[in-house]
ModelCIF file with pLDDT and N, C-alpha, C, O atoms, coordinates in Angstrom:
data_MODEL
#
_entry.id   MODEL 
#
_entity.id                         1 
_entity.type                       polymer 
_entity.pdbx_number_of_molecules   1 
#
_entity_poly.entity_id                      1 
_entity_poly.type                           'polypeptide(L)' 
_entity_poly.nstd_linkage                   no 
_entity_poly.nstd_monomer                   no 
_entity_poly.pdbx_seq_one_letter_code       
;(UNK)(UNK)(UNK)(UNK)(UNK)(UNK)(UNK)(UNK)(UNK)(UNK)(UNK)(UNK)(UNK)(UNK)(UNK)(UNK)
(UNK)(UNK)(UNK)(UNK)(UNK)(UNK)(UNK)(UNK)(UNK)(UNK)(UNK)(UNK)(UNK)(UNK)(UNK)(UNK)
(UNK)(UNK)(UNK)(UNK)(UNK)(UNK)(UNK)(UNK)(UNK)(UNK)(UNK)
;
_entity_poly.pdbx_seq_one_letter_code_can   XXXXXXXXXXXXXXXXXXXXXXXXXXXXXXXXXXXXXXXXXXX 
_entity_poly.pdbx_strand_id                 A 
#
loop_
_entity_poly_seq.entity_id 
_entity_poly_seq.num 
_entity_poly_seq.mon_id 
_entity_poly_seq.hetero 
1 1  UNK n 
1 2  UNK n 
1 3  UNK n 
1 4  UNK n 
1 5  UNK n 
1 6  UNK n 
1 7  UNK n 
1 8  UNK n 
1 9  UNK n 
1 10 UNK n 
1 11 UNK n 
1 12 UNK n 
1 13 UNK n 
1 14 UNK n 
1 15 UNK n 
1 16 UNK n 
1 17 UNK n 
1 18 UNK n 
1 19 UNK n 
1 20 UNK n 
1 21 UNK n 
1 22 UNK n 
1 23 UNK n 
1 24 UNK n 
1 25 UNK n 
1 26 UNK n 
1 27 UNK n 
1 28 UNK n 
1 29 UNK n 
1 30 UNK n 
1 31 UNK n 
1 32 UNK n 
1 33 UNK n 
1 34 UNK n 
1 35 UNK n 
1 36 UNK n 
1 37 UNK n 
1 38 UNK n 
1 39 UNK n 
1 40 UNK n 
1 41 UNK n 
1 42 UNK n 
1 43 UNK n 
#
_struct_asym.id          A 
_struct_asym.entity_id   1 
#
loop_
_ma_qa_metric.id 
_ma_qa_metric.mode 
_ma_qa_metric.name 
_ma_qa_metric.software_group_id 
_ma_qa_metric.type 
1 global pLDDT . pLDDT 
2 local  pLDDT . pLDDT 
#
_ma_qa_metric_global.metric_id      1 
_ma_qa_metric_global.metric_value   97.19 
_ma_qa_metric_global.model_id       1 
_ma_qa_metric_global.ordinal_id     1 
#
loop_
_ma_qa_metric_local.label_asym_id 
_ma_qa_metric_local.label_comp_id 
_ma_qa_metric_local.label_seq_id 
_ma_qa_metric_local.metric_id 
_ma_qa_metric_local.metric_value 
_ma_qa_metric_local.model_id 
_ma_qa_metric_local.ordinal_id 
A UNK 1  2 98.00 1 1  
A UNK 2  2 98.00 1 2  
A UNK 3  2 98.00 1 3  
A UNK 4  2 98.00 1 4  
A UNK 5  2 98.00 1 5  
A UNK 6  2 98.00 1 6  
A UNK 7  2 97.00 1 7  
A UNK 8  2 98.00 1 8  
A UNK 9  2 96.00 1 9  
A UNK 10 2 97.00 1 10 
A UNK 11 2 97.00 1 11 
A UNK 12 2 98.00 1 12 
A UNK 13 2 98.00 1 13 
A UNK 14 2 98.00 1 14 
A UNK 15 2 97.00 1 15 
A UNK 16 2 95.00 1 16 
A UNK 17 2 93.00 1 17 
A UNK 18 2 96.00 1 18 
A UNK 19 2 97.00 1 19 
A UNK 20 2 97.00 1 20 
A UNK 21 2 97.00 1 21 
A UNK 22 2 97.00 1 22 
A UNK 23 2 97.00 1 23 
A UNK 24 2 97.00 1 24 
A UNK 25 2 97.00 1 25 
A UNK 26 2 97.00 1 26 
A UNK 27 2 98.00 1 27 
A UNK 28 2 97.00 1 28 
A UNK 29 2 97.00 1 29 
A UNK 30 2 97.00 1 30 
A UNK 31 2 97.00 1 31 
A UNK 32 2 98.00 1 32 
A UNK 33 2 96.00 1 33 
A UNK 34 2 96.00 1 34 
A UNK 35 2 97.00 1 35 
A UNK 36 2 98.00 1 36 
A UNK 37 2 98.00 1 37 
A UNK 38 2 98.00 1 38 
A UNK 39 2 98.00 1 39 
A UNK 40 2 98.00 1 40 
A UNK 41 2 98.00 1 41 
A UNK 42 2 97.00 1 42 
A UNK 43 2 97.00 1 43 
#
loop_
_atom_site.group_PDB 
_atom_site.id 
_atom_site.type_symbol 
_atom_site.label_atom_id 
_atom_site.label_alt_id 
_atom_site.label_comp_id 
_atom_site.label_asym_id 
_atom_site.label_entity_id 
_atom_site.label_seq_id 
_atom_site.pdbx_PDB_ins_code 
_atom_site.Cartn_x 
_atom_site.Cartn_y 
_atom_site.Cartn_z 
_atom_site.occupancy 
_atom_site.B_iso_or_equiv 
_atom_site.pdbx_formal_charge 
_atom_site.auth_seq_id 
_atom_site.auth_comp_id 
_atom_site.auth_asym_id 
_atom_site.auth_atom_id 
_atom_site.pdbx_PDB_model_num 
ATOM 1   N N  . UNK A 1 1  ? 2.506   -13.334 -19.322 1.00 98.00 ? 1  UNK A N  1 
ATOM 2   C CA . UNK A 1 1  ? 1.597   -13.439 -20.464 1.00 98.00 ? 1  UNK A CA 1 
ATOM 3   C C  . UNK A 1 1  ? 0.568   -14.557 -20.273 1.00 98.00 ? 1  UNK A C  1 
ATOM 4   O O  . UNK A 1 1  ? -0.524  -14.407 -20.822 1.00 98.00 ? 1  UNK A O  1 
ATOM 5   N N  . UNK A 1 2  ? 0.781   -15.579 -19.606 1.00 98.00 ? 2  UNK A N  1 
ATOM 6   C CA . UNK A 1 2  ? -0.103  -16.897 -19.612 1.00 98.00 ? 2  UNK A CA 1 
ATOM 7   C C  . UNK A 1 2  ? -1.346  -16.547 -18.238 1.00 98.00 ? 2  UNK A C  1 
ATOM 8   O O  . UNK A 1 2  ? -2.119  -17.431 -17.868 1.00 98.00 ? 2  UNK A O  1 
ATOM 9   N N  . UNK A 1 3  ? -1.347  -15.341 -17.705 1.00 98.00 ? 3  UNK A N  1 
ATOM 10  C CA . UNK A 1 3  ? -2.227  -15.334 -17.191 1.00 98.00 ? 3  UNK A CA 1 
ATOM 11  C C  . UNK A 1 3  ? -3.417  -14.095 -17.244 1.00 98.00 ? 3  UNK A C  1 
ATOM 12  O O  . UNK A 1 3  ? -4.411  -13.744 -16.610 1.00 98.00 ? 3  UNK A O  1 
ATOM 13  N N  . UNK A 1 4  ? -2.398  -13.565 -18.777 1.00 98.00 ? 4  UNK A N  1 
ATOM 14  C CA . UNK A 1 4  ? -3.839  -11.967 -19.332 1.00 98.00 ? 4  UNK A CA 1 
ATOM 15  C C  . UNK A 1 4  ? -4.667  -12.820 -19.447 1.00 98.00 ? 4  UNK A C  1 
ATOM 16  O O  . UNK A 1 4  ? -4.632  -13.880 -20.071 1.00 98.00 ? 4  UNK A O  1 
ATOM 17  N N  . UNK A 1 5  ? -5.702  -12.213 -18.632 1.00 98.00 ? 5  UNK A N  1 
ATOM 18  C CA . UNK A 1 5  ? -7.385  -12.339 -18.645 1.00 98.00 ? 5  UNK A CA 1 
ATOM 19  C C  . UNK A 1 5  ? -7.826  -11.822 -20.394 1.00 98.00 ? 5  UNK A C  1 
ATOM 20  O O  . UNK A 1 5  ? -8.371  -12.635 -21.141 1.00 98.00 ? 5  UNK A O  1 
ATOM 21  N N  . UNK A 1 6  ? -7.630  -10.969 -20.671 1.00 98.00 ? 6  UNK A N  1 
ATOM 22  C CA . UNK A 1 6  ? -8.042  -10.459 -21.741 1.00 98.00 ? 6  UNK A CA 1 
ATOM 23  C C  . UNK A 1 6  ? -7.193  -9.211  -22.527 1.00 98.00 ? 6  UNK A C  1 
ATOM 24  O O  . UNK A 1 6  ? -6.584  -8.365  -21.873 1.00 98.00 ? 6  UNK A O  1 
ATOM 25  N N  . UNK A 1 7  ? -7.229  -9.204  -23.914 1.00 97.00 ? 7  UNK A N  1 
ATOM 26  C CA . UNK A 1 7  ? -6.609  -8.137  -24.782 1.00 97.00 ? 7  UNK A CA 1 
ATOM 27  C C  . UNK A 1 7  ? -7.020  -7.144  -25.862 1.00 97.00 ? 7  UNK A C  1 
ATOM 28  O O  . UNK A 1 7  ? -7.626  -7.554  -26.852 1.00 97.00 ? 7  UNK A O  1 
ATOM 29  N N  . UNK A 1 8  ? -6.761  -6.040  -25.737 1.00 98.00 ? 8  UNK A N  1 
ATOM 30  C CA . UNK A 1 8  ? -7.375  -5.389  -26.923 1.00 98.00 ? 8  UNK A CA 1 
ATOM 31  C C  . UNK A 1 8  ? -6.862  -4.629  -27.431 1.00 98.00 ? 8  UNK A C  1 
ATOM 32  O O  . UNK A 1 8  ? -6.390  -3.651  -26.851 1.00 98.00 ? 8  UNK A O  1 
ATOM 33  N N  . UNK A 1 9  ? -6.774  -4.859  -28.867 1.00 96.00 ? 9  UNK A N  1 
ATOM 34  C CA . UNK A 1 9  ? -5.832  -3.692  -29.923 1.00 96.00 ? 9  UNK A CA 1 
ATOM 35  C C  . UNK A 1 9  ? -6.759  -2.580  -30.289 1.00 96.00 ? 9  UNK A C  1 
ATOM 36  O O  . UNK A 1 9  ? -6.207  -1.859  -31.120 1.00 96.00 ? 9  UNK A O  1 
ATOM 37  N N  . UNK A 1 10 ? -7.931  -2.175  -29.991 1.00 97.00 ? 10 UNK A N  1 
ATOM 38  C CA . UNK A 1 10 ? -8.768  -1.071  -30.388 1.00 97.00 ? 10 UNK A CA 1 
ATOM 39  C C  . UNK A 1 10 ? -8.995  -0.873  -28.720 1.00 97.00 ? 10 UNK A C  1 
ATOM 40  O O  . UNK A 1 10 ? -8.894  -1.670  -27.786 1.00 97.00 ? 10 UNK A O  1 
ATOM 41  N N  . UNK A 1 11 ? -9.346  0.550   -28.784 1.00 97.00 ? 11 UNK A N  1 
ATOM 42  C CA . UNK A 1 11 ? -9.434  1.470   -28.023 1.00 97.00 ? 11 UNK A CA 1 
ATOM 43  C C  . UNK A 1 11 ? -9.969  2.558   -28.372 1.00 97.00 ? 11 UNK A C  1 
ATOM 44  O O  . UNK A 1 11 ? -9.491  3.149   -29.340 1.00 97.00 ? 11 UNK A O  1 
ATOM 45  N N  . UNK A 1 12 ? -11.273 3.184   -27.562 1.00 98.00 ? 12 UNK A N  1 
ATOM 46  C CA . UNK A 1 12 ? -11.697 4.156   -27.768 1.00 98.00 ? 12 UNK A CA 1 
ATOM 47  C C  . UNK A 1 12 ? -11.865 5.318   -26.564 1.00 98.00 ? 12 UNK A C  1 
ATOM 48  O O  . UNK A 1 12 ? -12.339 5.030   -25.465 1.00 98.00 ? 12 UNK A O  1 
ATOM 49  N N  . UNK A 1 13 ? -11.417 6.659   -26.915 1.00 98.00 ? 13 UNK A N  1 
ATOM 50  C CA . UNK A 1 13 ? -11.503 7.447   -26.586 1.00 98.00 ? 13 UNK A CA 1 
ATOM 51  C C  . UNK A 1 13 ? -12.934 8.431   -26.826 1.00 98.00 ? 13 UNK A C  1 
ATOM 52  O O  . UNK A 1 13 ? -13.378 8.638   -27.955 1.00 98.00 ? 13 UNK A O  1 
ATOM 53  N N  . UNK A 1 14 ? -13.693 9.107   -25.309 1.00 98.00 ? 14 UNK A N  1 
ATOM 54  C CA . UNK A 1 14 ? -14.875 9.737   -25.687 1.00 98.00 ? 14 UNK A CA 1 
ATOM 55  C C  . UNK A 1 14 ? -14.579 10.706  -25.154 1.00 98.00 ? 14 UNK A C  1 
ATOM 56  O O  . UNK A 1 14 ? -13.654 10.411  -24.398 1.00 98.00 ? 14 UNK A O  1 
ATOM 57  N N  . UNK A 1 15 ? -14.889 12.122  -25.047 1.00 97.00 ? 15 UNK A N  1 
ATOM 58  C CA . UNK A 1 15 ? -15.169 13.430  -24.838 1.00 97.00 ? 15 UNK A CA 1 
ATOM 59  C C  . UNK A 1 15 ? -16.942 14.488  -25.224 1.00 97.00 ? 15 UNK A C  1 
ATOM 60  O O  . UNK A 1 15 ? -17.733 14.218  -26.129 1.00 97.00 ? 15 UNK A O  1 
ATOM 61  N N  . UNK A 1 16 ? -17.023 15.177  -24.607 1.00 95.00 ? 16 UNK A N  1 
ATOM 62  C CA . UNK A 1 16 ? -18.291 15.822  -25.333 1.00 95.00 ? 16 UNK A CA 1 
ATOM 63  C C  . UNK A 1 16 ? -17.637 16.130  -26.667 1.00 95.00 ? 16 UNK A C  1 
ATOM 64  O O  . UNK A 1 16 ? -16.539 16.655  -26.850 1.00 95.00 ? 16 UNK A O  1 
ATOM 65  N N  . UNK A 1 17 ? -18.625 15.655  -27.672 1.00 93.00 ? 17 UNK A N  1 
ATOM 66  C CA . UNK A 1 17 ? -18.514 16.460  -28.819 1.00 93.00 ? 17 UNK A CA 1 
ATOM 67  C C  . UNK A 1 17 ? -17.628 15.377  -29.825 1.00 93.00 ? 17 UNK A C  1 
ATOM 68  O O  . UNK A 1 17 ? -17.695 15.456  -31.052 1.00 93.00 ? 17 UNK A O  1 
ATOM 69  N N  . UNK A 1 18 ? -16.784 14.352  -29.110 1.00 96.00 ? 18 UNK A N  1 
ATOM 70  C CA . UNK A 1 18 ? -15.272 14.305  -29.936 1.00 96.00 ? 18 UNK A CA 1 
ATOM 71  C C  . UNK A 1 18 ? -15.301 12.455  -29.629 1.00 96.00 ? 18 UNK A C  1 
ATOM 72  O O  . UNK A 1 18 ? -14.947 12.265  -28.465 1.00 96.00 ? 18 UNK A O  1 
ATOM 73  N N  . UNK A 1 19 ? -15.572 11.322  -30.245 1.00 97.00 ? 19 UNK A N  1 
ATOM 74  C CA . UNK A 1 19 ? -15.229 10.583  -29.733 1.00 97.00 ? 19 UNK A CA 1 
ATOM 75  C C  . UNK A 1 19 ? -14.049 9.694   -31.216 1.00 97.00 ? 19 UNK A C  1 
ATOM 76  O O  . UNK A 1 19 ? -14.154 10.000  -32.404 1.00 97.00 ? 19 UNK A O  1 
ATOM 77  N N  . UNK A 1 20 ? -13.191 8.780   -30.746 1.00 97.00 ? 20 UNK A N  1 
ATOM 78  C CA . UNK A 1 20 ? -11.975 8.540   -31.623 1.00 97.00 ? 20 UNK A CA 1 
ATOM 79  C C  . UNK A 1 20 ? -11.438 7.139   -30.963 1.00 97.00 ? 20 UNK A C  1 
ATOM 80  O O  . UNK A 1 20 ? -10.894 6.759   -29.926 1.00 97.00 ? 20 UNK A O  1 
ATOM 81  N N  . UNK A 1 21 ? -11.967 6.562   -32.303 1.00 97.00 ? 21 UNK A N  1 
ATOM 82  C CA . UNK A 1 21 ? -11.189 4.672   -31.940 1.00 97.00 ? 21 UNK A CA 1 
ATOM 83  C C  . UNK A 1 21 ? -9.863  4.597   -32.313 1.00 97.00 ? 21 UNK A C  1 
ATOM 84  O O  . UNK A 1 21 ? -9.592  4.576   -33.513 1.00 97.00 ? 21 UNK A O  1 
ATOM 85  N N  . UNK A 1 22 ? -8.726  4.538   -31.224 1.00 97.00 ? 22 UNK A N  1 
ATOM 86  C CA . UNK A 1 22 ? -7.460  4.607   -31.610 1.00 97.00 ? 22 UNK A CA 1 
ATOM 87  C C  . UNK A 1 22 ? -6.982  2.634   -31.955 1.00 97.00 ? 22 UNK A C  1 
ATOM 88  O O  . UNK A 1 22 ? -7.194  1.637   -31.265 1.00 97.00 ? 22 UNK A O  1 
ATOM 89  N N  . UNK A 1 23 ? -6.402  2.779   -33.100 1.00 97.00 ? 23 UNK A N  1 
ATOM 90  C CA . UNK A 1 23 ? -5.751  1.423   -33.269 1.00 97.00 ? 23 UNK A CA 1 
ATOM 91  C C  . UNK A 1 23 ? -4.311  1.723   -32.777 1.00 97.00 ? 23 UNK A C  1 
ATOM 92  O O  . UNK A 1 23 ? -3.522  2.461   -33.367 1.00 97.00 ? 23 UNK A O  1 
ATOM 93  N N  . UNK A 1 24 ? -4.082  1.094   -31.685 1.00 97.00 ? 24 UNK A N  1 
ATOM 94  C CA . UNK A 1 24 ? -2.743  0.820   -31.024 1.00 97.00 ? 24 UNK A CA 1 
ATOM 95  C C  . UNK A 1 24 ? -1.651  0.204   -31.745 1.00 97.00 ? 24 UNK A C  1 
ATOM 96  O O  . UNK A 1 24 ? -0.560  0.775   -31.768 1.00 97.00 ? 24 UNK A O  1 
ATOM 97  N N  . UNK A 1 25 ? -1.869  -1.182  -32.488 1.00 97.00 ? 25 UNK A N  1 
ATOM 98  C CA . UNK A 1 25 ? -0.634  -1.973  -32.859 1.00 97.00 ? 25 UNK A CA 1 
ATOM 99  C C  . UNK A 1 25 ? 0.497   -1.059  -33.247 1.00 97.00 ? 25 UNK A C  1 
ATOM 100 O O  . UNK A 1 25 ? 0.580   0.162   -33.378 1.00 97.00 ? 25 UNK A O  1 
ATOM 101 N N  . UNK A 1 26 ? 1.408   -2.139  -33.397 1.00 97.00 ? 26 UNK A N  1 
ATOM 102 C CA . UNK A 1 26 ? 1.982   -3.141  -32.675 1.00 97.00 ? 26 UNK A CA 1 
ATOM 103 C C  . UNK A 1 26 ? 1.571   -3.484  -30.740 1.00 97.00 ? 26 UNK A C  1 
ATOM 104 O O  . UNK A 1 26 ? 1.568   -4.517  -30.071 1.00 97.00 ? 26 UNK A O  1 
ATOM 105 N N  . UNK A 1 27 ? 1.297   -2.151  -30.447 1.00 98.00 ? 27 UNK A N  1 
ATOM 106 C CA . UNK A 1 27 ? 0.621   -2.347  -28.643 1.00 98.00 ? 27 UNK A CA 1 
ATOM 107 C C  . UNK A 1 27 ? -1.092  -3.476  -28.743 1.00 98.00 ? 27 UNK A C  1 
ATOM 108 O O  . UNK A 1 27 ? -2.050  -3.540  -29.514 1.00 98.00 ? 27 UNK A O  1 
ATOM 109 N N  . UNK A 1 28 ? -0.597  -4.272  -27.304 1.00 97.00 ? 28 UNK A N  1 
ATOM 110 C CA . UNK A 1 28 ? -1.794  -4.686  -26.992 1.00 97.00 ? 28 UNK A CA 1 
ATOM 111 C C  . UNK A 1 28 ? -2.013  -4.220  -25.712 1.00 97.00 ? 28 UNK A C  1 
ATOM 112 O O  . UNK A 1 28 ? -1.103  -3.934  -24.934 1.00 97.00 ? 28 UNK A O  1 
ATOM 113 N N  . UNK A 1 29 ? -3.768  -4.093  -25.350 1.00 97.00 ? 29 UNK A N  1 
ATOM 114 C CA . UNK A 1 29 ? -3.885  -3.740  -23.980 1.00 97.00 ? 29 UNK A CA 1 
ATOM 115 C C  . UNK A 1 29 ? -4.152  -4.376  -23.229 1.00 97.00 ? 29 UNK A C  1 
ATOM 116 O O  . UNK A 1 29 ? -5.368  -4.278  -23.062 1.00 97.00 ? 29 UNK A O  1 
ATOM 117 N N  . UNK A 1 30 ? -3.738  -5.041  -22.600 1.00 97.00 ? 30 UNK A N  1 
ATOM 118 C CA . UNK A 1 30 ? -3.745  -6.019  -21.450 1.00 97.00 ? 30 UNK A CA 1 
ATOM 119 C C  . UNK A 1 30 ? -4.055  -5.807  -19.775 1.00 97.00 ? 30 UNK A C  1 
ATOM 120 O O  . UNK A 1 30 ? -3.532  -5.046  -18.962 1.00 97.00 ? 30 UNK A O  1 
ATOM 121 N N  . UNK A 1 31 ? -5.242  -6.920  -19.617 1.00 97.00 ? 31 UNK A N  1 
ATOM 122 C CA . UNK A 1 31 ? -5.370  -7.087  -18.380 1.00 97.00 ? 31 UNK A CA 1 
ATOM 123 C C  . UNK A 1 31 ? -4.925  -8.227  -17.402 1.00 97.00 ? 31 UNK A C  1 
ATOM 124 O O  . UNK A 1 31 ? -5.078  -9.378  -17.811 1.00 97.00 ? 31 UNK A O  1 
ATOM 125 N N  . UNK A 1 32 ? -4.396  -8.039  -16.168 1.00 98.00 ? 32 UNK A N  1 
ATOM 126 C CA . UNK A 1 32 ? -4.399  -9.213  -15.692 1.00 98.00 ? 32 UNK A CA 1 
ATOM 127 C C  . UNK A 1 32 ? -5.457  -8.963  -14.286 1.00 98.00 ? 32 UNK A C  1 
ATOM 128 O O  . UNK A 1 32 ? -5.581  -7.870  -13.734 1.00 98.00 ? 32 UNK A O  1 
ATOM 129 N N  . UNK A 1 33 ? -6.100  -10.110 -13.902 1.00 96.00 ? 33 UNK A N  1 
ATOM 130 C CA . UNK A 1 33 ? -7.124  -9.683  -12.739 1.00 96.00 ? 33 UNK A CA 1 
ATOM 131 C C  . UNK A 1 33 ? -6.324  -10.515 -11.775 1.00 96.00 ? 33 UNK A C  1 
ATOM 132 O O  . UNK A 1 33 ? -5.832  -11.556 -12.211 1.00 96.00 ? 33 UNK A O  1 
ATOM 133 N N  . UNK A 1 34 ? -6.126  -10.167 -10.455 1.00 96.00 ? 34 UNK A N  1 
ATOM 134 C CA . UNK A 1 34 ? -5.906  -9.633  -9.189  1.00 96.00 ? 34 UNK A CA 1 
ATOM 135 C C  . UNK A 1 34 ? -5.300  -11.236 -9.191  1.00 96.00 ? 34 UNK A C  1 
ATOM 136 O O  . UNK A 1 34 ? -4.194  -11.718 -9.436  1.00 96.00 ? 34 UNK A O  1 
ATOM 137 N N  . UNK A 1 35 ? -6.648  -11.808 -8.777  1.00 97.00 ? 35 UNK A N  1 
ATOM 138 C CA . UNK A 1 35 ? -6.216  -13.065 -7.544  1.00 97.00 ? 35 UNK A CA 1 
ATOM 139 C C  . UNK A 1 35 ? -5.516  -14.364 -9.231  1.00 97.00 ? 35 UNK A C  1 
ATOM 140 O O  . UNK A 1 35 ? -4.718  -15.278 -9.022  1.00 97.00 ? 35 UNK A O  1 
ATOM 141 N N  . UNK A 1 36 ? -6.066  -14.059 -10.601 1.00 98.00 ? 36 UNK A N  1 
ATOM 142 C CA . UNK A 1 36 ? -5.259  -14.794 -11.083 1.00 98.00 ? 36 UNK A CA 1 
ATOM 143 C C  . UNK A 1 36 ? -3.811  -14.411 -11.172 1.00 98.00 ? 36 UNK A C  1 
ATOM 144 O O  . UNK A 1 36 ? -3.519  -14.623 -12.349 1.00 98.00 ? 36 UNK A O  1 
ATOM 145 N N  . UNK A 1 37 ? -2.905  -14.022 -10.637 1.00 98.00 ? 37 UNK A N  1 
ATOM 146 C CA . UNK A 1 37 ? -1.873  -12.831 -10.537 1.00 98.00 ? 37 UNK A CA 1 
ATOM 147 C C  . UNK A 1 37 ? -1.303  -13.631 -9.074  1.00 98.00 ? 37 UNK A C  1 
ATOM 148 O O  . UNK A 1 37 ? -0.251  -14.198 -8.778  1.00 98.00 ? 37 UNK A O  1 
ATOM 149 N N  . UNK A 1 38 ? -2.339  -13.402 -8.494  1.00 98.00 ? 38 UNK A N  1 
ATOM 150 C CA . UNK A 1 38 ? -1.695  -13.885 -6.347  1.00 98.00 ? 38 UNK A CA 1 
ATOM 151 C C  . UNK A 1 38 ? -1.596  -15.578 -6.961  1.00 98.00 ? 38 UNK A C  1 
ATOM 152 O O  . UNK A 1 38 ? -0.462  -16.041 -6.838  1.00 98.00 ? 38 UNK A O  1 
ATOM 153 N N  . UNK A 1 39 ? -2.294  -16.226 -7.391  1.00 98.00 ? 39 UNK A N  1 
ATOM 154 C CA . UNK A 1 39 ? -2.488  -18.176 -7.508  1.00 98.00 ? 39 UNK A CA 1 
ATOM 155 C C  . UNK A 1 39 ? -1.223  -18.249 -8.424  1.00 98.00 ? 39 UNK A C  1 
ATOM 156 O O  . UNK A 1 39 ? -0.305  -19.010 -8.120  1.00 98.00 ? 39 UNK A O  1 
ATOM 157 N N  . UNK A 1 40 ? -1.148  -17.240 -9.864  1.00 98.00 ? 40 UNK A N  1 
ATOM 158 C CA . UNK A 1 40 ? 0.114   -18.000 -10.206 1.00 98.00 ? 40 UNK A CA 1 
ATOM 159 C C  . UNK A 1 40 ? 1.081   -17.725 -9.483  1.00 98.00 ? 40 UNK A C  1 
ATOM 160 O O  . UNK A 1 40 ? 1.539   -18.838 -9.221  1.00 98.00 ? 40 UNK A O  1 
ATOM 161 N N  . UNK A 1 41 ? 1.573   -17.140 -9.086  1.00 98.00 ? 41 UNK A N  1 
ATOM 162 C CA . UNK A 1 41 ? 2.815   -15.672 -8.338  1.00 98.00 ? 41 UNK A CA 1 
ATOM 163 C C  . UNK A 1 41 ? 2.850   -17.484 -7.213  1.00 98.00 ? 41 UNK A C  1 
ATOM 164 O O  . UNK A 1 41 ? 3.599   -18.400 -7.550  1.00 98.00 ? 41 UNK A O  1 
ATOM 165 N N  . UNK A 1 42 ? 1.978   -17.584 -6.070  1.00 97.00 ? 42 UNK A N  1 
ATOM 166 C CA . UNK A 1 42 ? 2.200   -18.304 -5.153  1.00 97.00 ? 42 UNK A CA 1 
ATOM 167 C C  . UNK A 1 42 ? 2.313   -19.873 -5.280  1.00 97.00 ? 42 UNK A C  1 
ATOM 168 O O  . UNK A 1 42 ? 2.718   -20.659 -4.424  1.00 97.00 ? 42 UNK A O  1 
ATOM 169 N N  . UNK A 1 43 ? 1.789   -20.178 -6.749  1.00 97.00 ? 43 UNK A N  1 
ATOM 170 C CA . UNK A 1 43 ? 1.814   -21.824 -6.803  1.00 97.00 ? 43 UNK A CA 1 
ATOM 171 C C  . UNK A 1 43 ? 3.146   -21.670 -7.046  1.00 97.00 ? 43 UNK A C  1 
ATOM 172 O O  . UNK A 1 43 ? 3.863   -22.658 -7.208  1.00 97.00 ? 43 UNK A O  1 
#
C-alpha cells in the first residue's frame, strides 16, 4: 500500500453509443508503477 502511485473509486466505461461511470466502493483501483515496486522490493 505505501507505494500506490495513485487511486480511484470512479471508473468509466465507453462503448459506441453506451458510455457508464461505475462507482466501485468499497473497491479501490490501484496503481503501482514499475521501478517504485523494484526500489522498495530491493531496499
Amino acid at each position: 500500500e505505501s507505494i500506490v502511485y495513485k487511486h480511484w473509486d470512479k471508473m468509466w466505461f465507453h462503448d459506441i453509443n453506451f458510455s457508464k461511470q461505475l462507482q466501485i466502493s468499497p473497491y479501490q483501483y490501484k496503481m503501482i508503477r514499475g521501478i517504485d515496486f523494484y526500489n522498495y522490493c530491493f531496499n
